[in-house]
Protein backbone atom coordinates (compact mmCIF):
# COMPACT_ATOMS: atom_id res chain seq x y z
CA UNK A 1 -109.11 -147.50 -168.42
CA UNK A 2 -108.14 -151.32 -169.29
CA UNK A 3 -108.84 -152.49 -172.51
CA UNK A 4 -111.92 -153.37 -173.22
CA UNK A 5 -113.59 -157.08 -174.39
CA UNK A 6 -116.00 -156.74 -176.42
CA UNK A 7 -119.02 -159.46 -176.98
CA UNK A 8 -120.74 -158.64 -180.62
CA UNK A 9 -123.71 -156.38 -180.80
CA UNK A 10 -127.02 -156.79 -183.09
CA UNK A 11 -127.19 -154.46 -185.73
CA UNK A 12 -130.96 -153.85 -185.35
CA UNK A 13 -132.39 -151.63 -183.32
CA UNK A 14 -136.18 -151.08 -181.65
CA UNK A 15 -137.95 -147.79 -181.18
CA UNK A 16 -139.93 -149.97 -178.42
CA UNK A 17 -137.55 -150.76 -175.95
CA UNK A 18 -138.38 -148.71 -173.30
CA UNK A 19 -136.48 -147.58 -170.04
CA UNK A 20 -138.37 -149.98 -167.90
CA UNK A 21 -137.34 -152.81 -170.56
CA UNK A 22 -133.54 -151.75 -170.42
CA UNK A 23 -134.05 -152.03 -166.50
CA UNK A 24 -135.61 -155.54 -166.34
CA UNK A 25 -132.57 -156.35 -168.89
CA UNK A 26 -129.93 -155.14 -166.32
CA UNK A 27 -131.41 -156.79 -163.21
CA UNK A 28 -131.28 -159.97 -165.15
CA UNK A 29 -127.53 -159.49 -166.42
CA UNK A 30 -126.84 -158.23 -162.66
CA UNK A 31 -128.34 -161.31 -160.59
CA UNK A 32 -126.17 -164.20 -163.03
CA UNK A 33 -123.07 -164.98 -161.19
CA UNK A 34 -121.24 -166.82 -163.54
CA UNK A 35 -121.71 -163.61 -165.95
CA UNK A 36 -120.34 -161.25 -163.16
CA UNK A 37 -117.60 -163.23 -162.19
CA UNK A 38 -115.64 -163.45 -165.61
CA UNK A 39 -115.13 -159.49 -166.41
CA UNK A 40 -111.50 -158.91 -165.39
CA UNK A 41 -110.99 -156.71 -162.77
CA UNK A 42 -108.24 -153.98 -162.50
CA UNK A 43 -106.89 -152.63 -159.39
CA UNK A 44 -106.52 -149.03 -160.82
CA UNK A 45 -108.80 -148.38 -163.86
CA UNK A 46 -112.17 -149.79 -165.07
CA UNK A 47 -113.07 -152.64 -166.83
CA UNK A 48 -115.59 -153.22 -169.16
CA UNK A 49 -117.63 -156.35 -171.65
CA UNK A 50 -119.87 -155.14 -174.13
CA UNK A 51 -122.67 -157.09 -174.23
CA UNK A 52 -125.66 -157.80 -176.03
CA UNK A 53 -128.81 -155.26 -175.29
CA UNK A 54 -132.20 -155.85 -175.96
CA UNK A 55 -133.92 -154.84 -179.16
CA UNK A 56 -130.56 -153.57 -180.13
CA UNK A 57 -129.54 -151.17 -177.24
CA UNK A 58 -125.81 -150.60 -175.96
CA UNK A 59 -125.20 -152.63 -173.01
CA UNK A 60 -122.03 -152.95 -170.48
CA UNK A 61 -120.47 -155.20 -167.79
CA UNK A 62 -118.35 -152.90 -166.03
CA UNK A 63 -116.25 -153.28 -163.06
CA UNK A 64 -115.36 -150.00 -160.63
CA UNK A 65 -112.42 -150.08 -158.70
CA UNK A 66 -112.16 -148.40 -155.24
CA UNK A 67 -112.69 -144.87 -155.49
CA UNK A 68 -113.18 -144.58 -159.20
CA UNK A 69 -115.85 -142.73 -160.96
CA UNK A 70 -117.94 -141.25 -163.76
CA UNK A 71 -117.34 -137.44 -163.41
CA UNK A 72 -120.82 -135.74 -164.54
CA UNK A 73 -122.32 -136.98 -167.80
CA UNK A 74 -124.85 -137.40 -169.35
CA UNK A 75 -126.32 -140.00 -172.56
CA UNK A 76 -128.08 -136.87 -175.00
CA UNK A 77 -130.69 -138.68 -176.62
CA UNK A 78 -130.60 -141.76 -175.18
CA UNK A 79 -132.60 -143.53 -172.54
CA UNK A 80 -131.14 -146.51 -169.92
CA UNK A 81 -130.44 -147.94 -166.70
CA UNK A 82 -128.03 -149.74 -164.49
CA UNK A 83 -127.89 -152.06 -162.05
CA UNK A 84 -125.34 -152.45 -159.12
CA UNK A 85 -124.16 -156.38 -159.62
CA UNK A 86 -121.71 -156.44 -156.83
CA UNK A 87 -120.53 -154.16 -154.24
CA UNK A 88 -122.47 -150.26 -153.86
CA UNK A 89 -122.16 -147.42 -156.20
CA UNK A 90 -123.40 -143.60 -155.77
CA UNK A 91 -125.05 -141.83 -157.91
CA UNK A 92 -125.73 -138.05 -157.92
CA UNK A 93 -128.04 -136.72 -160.33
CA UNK A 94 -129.39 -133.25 -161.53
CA UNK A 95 -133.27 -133.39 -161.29
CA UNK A 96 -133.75 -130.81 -164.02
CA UNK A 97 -133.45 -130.76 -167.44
CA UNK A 98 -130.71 -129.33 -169.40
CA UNK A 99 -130.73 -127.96 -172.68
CA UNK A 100 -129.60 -130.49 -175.59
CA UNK A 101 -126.82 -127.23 -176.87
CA UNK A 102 -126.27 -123.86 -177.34
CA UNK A 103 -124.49 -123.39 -173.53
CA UNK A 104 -121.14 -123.68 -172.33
CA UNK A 105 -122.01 -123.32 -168.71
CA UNK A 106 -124.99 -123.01 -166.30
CA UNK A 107 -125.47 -122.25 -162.80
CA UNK A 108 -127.84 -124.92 -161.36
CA UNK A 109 -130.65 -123.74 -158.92
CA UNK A 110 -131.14 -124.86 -155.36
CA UNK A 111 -132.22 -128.42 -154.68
CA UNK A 112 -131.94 -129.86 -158.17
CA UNK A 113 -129.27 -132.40 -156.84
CA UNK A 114 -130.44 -136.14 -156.07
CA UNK A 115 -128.17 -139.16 -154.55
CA UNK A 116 -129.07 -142.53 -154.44
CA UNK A 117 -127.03 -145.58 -152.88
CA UNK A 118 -127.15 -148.35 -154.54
CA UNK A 119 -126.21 -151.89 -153.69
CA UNK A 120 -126.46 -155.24 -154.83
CA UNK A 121 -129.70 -155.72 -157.17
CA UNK A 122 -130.57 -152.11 -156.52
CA UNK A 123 -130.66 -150.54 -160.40
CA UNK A 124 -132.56 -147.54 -161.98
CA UNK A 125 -133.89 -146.65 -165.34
CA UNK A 126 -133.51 -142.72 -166.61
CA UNK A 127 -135.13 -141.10 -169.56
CA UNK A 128 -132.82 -139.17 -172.46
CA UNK A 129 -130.71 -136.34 -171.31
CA UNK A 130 -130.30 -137.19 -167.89
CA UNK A 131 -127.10 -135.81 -166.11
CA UNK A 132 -125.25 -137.65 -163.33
CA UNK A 133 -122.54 -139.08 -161.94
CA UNK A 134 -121.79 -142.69 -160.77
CA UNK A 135 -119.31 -143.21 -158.18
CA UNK A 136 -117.61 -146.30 -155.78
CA UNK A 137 -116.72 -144.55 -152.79
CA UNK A 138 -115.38 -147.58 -151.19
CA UNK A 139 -112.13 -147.82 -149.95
CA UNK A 140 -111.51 -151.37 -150.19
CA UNK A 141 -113.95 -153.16 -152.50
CA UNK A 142 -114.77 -153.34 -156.27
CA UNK A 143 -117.86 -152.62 -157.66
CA UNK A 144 -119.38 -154.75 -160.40
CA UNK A 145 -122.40 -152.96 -162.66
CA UNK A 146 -124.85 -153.36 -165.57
CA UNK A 147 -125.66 -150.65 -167.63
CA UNK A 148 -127.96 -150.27 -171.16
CA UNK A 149 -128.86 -147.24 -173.17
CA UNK A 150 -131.22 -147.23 -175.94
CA UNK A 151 -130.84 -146.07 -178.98
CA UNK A 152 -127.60 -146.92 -178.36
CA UNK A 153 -125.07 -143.96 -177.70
CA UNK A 154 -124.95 -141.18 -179.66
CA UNK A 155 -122.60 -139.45 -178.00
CA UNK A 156 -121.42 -138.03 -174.14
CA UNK A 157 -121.40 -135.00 -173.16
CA UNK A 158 -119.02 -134.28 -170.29
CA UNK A 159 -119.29 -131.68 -167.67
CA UNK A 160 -117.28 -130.11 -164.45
CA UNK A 161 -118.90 -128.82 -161.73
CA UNK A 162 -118.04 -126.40 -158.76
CA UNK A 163 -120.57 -125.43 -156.82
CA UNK A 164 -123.99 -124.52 -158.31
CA UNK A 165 -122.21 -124.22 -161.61
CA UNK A 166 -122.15 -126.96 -164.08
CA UNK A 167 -119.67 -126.02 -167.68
CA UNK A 168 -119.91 -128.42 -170.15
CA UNK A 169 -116.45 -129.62 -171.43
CA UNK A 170 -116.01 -132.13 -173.59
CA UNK A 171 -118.09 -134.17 -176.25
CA UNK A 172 -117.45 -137.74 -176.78
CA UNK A 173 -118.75 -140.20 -179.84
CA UNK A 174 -118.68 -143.76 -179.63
CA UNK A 175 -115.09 -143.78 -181.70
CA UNK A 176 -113.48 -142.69 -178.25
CA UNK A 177 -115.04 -145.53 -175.95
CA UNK A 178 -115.11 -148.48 -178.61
């Protein structure tokens, strides 16, 4: 990944904001131009701007190059959304919900698994624990998203996945993306 810019963030936080609010937030980020069209892009690696969240949530510009991805994750305790800016991102999703700990590896029933294509102004809002992965399966073009979690991020849990079986493998605190 490319260094990151970073805009600052509030220091107070509020139990209100909701995942509908954190939705309406990214739309609006997603639809100004002049917003979207000064994160530096990188052919190879992501970019991202913090930015400013309402009522105190984590919020991020962040710019996909062709063919780059998430890999399955998911936000623990933490609500949010997104919201495609520019150019179309995947996303697959698991539509059940996995326990907080206490597992190192599950094997997913049939029909849990979810994609949705999204392009320009196209966003979504998830509740806490929710596991997916966001992808840019162009060839050719960047993709350009907004993205908010509230509270902000606790930590990441990151998983693999072959077949029906999802292993978690790695935990991430904000140290490692800041």
């Amino acid at each position: 990944m490319s260094a990151p810019a970073h805009a600052p963030s509030p220091a107070v936080t509020s139990p209100s904001v909701t995942a509908a609010d954190l939705l309406a937030f990214t739309r609006r980020v997603a639809s100004d131009p002049e917003l979207i069209a000064s994160l530096p892009l990188d052919p190879e690696g992501r970019t991202w701007i913090r930015l400013d969240g309402p009522g105190g949530s984590e919020a991020w510009l962040i710019g996909w190059p062709p063919g780059t991805g998430t890999g399955w994750h998911d936000h623990a305790e933490s609500r949010g959304a997104f919201t495609t800016a520019r150019g179309r991102l995947t996303e697959n999703s698991l539509t059940v919900r996995l326990p907080a700990e206490g597992w190192q590896s599950l094997s997913l029933a049939p029909d849990v698994d979810r994609t949705r294509d999204l392009g320009p102004g196209t966003g979504r809002a998830f509740g806490e624990h929710h596991v997916h992965e966001v992808l840019n399966e162009s060839r050719t073009e960047h993709a350009i998203s907004v993205h908010a979690y509230h509270p902000p991020l606790p930590l990441i849990r990151r998983y693999s996945r072959t077949g029906p079986v999802l292993t978690l493998e790695q935990v991430e605190r904000p140290a490692d993306w800041q």
